[in-house]
N, C-alpha and C. Protein backbone atom coordinates (compact mmCIF):
# COMPACT_ATOMS: atom_id res chain seq x y z
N UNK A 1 17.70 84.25 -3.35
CA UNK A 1 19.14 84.42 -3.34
C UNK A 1 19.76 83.71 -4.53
N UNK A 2 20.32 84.16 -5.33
CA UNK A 2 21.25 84.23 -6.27
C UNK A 2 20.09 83.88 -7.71
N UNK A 3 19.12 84.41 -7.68
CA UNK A 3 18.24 83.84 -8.65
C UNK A 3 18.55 84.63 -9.91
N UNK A 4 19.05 85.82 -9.99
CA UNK A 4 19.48 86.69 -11.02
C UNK A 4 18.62 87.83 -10.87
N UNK A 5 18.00 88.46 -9.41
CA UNK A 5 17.34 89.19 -9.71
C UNK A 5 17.95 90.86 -10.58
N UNK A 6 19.24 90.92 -9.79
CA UNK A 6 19.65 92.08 -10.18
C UNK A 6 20.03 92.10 -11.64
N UNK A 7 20.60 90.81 -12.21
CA UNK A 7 21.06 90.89 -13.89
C UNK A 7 19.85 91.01 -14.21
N UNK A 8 18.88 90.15 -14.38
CA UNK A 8 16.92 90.78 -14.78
C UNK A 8 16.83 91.68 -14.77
N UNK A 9 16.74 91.92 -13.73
CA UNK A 9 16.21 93.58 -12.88
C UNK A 9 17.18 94.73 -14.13
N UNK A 10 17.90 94.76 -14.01
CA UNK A 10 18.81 95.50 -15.34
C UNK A 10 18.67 95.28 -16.74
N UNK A 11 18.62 93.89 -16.83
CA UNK A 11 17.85 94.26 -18.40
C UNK A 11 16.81 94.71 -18.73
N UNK A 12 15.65 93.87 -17.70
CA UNK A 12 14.53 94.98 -17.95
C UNK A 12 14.53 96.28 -18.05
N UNK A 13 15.11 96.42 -17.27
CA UNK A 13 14.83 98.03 -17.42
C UNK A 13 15.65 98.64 -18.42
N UNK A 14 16.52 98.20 -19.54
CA UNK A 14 17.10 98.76 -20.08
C UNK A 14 16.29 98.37 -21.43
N UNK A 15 15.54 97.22 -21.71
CA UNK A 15 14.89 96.92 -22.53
C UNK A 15 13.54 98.13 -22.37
N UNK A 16 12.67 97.97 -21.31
CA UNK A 16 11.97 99.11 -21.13
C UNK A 16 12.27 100.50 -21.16
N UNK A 17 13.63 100.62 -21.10
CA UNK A 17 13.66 102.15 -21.28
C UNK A 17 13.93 103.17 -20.18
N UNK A 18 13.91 102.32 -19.11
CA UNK A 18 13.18 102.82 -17.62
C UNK A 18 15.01 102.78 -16.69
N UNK A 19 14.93 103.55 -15.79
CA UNK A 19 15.81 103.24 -14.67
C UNK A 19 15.66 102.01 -13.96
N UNK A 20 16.74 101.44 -13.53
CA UNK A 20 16.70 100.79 -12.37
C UNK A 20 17.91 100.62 -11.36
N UNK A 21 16.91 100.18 -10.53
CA UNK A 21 17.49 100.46 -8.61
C UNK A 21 17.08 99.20 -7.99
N UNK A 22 17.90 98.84 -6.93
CA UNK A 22 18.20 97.76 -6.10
C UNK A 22 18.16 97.92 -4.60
N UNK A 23 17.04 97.77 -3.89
CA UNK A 23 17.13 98.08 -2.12
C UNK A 23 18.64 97.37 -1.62
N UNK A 24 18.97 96.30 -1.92
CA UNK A 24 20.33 95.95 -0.84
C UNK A 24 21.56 96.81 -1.85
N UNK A 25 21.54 97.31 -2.69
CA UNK A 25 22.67 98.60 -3.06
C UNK A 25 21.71 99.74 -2.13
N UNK A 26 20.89 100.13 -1.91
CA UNK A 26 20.79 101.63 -1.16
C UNK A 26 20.92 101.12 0.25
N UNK A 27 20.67 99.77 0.79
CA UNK A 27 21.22 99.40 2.47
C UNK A 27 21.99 99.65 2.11
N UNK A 28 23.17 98.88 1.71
CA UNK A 28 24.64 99.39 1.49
C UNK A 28 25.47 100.56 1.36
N UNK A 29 24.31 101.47 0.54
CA UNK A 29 25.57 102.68 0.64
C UNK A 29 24.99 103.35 1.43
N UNK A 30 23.49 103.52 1.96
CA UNK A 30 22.81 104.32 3.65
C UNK A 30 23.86 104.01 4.96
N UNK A 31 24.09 102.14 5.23
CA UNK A 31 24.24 102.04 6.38
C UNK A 31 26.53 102.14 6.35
N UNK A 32 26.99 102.30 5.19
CA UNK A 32 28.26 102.01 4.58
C UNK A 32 28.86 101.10 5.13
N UNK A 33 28.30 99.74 5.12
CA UNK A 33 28.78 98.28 5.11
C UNK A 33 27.74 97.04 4.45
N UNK A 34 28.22 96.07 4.81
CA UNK A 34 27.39 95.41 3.62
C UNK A 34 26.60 94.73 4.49
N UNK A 35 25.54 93.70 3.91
CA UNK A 35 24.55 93.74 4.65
C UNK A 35 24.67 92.25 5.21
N UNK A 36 25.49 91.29 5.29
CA UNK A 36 26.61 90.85 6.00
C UNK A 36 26.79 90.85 7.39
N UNK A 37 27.62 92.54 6.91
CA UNK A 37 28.45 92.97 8.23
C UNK A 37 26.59 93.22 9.42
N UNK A 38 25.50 94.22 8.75
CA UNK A 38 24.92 94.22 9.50
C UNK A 38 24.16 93.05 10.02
N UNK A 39 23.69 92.13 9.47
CA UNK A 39 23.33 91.08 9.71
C UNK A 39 24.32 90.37 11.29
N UNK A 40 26.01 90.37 11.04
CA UNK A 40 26.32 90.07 12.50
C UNK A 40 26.32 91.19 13.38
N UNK A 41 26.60 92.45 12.74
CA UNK A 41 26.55 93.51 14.07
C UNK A 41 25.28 93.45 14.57
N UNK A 42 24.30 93.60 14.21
CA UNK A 42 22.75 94.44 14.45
C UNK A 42 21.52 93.09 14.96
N UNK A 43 22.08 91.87 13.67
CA UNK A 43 21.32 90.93 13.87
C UNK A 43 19.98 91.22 12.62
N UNK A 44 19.12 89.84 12.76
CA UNK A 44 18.32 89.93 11.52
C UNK A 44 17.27 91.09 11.37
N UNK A 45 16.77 90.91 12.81
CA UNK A 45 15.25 91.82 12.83
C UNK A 45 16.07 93.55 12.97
N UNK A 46 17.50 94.42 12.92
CA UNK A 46 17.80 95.20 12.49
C UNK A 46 17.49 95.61 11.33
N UNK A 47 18.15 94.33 10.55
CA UNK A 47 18.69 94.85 9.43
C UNK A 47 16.74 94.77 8.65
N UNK A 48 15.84 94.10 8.79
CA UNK A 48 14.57 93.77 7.90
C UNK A 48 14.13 95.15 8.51
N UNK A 49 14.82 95.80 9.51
CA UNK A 49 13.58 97.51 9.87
C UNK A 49 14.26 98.28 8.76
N UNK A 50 15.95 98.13 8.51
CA UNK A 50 16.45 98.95 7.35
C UNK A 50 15.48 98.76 6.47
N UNK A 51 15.67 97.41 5.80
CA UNK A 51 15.18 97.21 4.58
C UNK A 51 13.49 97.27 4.47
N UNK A 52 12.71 97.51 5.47
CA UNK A 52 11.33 98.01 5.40
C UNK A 52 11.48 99.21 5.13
N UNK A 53 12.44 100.35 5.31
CA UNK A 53 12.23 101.91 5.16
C UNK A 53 13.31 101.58 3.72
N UNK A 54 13.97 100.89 3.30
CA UNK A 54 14.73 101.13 2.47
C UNK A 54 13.41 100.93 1.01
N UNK A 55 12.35 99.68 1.07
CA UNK A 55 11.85 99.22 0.58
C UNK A 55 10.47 100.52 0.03
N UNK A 56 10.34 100.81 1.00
CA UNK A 56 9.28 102.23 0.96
C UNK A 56 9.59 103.43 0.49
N UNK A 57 11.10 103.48 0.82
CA UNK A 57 11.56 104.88 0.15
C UNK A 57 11.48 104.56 -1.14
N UNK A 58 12.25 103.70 -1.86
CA UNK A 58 12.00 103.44 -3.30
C UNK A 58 11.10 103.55 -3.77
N UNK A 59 9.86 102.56 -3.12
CA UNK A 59 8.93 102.80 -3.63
C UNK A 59 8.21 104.41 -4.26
N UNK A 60 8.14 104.92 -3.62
CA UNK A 60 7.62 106.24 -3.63
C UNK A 60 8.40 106.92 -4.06
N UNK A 61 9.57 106.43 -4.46
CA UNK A 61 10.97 107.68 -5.24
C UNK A 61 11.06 107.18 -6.32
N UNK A 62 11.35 105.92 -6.91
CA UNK A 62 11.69 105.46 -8.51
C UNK A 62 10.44 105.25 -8.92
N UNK A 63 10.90 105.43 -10.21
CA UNK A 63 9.61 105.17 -10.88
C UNK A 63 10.01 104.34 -12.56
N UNK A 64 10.95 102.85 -12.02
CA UNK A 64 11.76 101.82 -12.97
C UNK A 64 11.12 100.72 -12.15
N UNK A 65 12.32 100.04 -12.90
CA UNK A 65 12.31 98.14 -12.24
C UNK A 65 13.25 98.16 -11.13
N UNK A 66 12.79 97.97 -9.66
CA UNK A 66 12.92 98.16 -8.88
C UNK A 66 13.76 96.17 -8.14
N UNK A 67 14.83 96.24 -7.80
CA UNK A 67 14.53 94.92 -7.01
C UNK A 67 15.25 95.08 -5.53
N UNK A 68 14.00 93.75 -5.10
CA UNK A 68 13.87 93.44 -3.40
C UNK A 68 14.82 92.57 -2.96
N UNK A 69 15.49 92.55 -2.05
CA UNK A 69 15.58 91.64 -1.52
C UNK A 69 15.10 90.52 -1.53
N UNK A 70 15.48 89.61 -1.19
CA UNK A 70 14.99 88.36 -1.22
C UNK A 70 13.69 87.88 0.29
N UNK A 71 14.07 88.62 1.43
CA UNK A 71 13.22 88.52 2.60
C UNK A 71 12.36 89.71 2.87
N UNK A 72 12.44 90.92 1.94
CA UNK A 72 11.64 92.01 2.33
C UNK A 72 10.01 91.64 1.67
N UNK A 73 10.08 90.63 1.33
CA UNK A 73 8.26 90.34 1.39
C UNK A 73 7.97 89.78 2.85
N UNK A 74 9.20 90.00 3.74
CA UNK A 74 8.35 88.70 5.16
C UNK A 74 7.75 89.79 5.51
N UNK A 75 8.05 91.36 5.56
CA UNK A 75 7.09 92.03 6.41
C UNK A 75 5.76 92.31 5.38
N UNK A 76 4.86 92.25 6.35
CA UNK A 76 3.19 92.31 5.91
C UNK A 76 3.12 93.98 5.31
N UNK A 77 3.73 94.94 5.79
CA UNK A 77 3.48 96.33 5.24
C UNK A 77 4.10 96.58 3.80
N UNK A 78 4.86 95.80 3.41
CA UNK A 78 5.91 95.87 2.58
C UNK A 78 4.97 95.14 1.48
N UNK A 79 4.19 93.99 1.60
CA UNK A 79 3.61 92.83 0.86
C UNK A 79 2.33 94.04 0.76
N UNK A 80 1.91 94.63 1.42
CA UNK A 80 0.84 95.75 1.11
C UNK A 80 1.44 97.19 0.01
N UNK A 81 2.52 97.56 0.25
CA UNK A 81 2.65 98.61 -0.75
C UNK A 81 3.04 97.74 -1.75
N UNK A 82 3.34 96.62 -2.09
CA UNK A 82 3.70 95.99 -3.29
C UNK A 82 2.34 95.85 -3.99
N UNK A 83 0.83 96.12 -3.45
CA UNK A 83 0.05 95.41 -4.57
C UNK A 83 -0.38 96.62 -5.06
N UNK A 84 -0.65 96.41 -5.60
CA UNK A 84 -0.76 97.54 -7.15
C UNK A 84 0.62 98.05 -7.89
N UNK A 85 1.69 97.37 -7.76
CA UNK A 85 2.60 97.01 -8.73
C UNK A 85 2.81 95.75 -8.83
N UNK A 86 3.36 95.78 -10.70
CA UNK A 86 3.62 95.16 -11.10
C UNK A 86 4.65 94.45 -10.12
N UNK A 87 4.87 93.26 -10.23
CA UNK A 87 5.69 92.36 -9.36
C UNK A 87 6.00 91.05 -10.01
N UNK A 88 7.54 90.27 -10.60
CA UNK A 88 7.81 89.42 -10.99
C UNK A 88 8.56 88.71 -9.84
N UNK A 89 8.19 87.62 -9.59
CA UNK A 89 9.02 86.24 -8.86
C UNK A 89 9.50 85.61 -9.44
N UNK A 90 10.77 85.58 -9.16
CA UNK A 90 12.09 84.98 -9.94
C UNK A 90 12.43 84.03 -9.25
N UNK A 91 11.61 82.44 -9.95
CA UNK A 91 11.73 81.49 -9.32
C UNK A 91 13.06 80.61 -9.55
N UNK A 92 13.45 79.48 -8.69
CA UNK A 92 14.16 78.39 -9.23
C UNK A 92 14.50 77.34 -7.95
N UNK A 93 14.52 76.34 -8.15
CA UNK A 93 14.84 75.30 -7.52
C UNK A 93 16.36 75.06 -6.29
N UNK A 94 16.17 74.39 -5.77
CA UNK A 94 17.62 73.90 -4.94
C UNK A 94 19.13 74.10 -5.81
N UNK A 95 18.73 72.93 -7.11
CA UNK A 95 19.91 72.40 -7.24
C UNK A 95 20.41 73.52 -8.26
N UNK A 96 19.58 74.33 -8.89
CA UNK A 96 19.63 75.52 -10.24
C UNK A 96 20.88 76.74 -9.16
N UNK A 97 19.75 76.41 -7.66
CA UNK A 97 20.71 77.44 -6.70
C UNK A 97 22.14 77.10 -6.16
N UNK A 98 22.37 75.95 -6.27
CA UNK A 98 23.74 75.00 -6.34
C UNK A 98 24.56 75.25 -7.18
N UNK A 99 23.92 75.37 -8.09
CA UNK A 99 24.31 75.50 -10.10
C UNK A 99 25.24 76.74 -9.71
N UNK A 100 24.55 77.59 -9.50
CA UNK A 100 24.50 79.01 -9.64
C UNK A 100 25.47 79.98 -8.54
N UNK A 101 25.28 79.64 -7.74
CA UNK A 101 26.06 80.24 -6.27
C UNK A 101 26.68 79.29 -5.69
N UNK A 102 26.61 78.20 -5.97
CA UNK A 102 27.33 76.98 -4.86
C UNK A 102 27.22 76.82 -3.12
N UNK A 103 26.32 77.75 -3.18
CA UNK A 103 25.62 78.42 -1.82
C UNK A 103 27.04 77.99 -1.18
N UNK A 104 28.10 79.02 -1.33
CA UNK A 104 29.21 79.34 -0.19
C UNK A 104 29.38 80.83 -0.83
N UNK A 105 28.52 81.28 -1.17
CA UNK A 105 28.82 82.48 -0.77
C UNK A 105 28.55 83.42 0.19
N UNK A 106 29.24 84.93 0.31
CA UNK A 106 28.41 85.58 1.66
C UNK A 106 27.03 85.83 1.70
N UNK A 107 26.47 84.81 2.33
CA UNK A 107 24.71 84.75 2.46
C UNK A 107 24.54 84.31 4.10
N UNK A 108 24.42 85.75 4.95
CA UNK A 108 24.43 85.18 6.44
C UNK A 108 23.16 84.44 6.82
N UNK A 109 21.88 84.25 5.94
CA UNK A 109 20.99 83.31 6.26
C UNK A 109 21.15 81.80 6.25
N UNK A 110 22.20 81.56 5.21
CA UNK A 110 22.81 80.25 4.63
C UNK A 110 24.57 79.68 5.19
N UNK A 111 24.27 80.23 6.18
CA UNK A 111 26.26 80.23 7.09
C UNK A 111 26.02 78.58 7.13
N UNK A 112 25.34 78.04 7.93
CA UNK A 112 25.44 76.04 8.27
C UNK A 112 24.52 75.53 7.49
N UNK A 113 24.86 74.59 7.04
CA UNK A 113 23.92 73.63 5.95
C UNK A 113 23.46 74.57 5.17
N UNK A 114 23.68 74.96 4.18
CA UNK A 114 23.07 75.78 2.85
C UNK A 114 22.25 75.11 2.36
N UNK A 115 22.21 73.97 1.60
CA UNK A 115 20.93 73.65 1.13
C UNK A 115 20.31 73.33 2.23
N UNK A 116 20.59 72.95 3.25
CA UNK A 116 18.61 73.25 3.82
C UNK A 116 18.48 74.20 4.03
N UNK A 117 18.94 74.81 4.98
CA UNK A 117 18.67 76.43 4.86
C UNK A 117 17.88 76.97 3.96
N UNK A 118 18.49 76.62 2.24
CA UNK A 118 17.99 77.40 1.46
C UNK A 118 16.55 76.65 0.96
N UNK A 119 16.51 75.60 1.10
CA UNK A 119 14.86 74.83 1.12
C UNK A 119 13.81 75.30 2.03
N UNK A 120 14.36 75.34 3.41
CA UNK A 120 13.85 75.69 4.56
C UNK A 120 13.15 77.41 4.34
N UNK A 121 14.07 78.06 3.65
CA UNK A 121 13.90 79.49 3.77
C UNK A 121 12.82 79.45 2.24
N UNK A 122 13.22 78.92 1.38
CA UNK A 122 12.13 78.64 0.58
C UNK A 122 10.62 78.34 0.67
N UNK A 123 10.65 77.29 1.30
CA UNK A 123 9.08 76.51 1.73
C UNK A 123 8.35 77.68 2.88
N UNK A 124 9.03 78.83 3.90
CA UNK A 124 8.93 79.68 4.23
C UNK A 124 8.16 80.77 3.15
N UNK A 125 9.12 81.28 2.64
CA UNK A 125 8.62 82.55 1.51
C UNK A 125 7.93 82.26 0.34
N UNK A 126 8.14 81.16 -0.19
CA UNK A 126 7.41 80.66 -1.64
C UNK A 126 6.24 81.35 -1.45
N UNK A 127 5.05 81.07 -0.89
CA UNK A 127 3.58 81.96 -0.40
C UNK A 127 3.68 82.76 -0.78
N UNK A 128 4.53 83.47 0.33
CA UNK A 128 4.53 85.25 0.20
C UNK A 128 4.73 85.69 -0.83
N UNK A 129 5.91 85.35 -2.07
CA UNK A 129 6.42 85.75 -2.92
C UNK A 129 5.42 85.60 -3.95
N UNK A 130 4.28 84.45 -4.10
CA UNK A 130 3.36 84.24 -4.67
C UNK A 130 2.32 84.86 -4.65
N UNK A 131 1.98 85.80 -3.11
CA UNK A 131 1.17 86.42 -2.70
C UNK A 131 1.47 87.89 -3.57
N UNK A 132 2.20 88.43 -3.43
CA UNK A 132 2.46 89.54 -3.83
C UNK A 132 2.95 90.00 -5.78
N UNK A 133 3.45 88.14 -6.03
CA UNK A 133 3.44 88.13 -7.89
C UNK A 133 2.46 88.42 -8.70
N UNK A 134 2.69 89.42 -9.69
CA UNK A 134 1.64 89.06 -10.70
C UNK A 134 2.16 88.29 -11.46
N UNK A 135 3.46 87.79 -11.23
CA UNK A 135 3.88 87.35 -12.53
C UNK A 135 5.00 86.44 -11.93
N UNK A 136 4.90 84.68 -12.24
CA UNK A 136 6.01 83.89 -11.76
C UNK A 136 6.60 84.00 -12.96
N UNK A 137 8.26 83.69 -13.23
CA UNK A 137 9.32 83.38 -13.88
C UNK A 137 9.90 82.84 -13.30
N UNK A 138 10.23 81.72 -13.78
CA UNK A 138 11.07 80.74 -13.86
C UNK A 138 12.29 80.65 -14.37
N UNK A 139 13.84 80.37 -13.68
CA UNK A 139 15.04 80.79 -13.99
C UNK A 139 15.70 79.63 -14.26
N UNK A 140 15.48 78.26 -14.04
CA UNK A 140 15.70 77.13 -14.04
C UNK A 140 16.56 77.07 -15.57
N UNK A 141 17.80 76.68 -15.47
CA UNK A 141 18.38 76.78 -16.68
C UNK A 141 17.84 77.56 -18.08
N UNK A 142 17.89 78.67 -17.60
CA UNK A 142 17.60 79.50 -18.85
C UNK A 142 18.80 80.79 -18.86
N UNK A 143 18.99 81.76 -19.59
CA UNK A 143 19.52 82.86 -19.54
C UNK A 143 19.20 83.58 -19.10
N UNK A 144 19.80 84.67 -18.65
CA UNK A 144 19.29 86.14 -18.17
C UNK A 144 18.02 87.02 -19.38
N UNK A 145 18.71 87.00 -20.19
CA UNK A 145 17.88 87.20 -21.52
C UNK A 145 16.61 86.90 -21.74
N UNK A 146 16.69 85.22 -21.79
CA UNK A 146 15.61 84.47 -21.84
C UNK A 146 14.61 84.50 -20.79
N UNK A 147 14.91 84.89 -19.63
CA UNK A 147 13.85 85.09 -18.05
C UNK A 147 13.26 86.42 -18.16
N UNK A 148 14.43 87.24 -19.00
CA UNK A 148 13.76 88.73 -19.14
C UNK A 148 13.24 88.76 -20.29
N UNK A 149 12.67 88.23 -21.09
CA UNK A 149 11.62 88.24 -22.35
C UNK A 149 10.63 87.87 -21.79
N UNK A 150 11.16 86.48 -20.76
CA UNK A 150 9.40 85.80 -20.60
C UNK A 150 8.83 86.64 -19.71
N UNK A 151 9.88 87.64 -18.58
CA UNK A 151 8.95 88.46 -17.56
C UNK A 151 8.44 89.80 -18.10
N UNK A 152 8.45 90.25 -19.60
CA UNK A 152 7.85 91.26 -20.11
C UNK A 152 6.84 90.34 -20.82
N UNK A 153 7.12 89.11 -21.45
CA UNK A 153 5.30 88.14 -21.86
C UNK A 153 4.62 88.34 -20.79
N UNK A 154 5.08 88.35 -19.70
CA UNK A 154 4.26 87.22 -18.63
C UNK A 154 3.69 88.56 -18.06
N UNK A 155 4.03 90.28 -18.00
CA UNK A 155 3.93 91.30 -18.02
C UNK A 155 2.96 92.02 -18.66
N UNK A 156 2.98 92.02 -19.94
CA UNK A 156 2.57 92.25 -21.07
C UNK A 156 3.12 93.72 -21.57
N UNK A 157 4.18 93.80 -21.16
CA UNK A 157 4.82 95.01 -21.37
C UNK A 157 5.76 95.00 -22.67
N UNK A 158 5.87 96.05 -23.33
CA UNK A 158 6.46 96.24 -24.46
C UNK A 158 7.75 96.50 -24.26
N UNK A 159 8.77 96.72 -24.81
CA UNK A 159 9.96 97.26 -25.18
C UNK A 159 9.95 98.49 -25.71
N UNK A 160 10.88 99.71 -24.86
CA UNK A 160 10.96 101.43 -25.59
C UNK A 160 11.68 101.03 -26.89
């Protein structure tokens, strides 16, 4: 949460040449509210069945730089169609996430105590997200720019 996947996620792909698409923009305009609202209507384990079919449809429909959610690696089927793609983890710390979002924004995982929460939910996913990377990046005071050079090094992918 708030690591820059979607500003990345867009340059890459504009540096590559390639389209790109975002699963919590297609929750959003499938279910037409935000994912928020479903999170209090529906509750968590709703909204992660969206974003397992949201996560799969993409898959098998784009063919760009694609970004996840931040919790759609907790399901195990999802961490399975991810291997054999390419996959960058867009890392960063507590306080970078302080920096950055001031964690008061709308983040219904992070409603009481945000930084733990967001440690808590960290020390949780870190694994997974590791499990499924070919490639860590690190966002820790750097630019958007600068995270998206090192995740085409760290890639080995060229520029169109």
């Amino acid at each position: 949460m708030g690591v820059g996947k979607s500003t990345v996620g867009e340059l890459l792909a504009v540096r590559l040449g390639v389209p790109y698409r975002d699963t919590d923009d297609d929750i959003v305009a499938a279910e037409a509210r935000t994912i928020a609202e479903i999170f209090v209507d529906d509750g968590e384990a709703a909204f992660r069945a969206i974003e397992k079919r949201a996560v799969r449809t993409a898959l098998a429909e784009h063919a760009g730089v694609l970004a996840l959610g931040g919790g759609a690696i907790l399901d195990a089927d999802t961490r399975a169609l991810l291997s054999g793609h390419r996959v960058v983890y867009l890392s960063m710390d507590v306080e970078e996430a302080v920096r950055r979002t001031g964690l008061n924004v709308a983040r219904p995982l992070l409603a009481v105590n945000p930084r733990r929460q967001w440690r808590d939910l960290m020390e949780a996913r870190r694994h997974l997200y590791e499990e499924v990377a070919t490639a860590v990046v690190a966002t820790d005071g750097r630019t958007p720019e600068e995270v998206t050079q090192e995740a085409l090094n760290a890639l080995e992918l060229k520029e169109a």
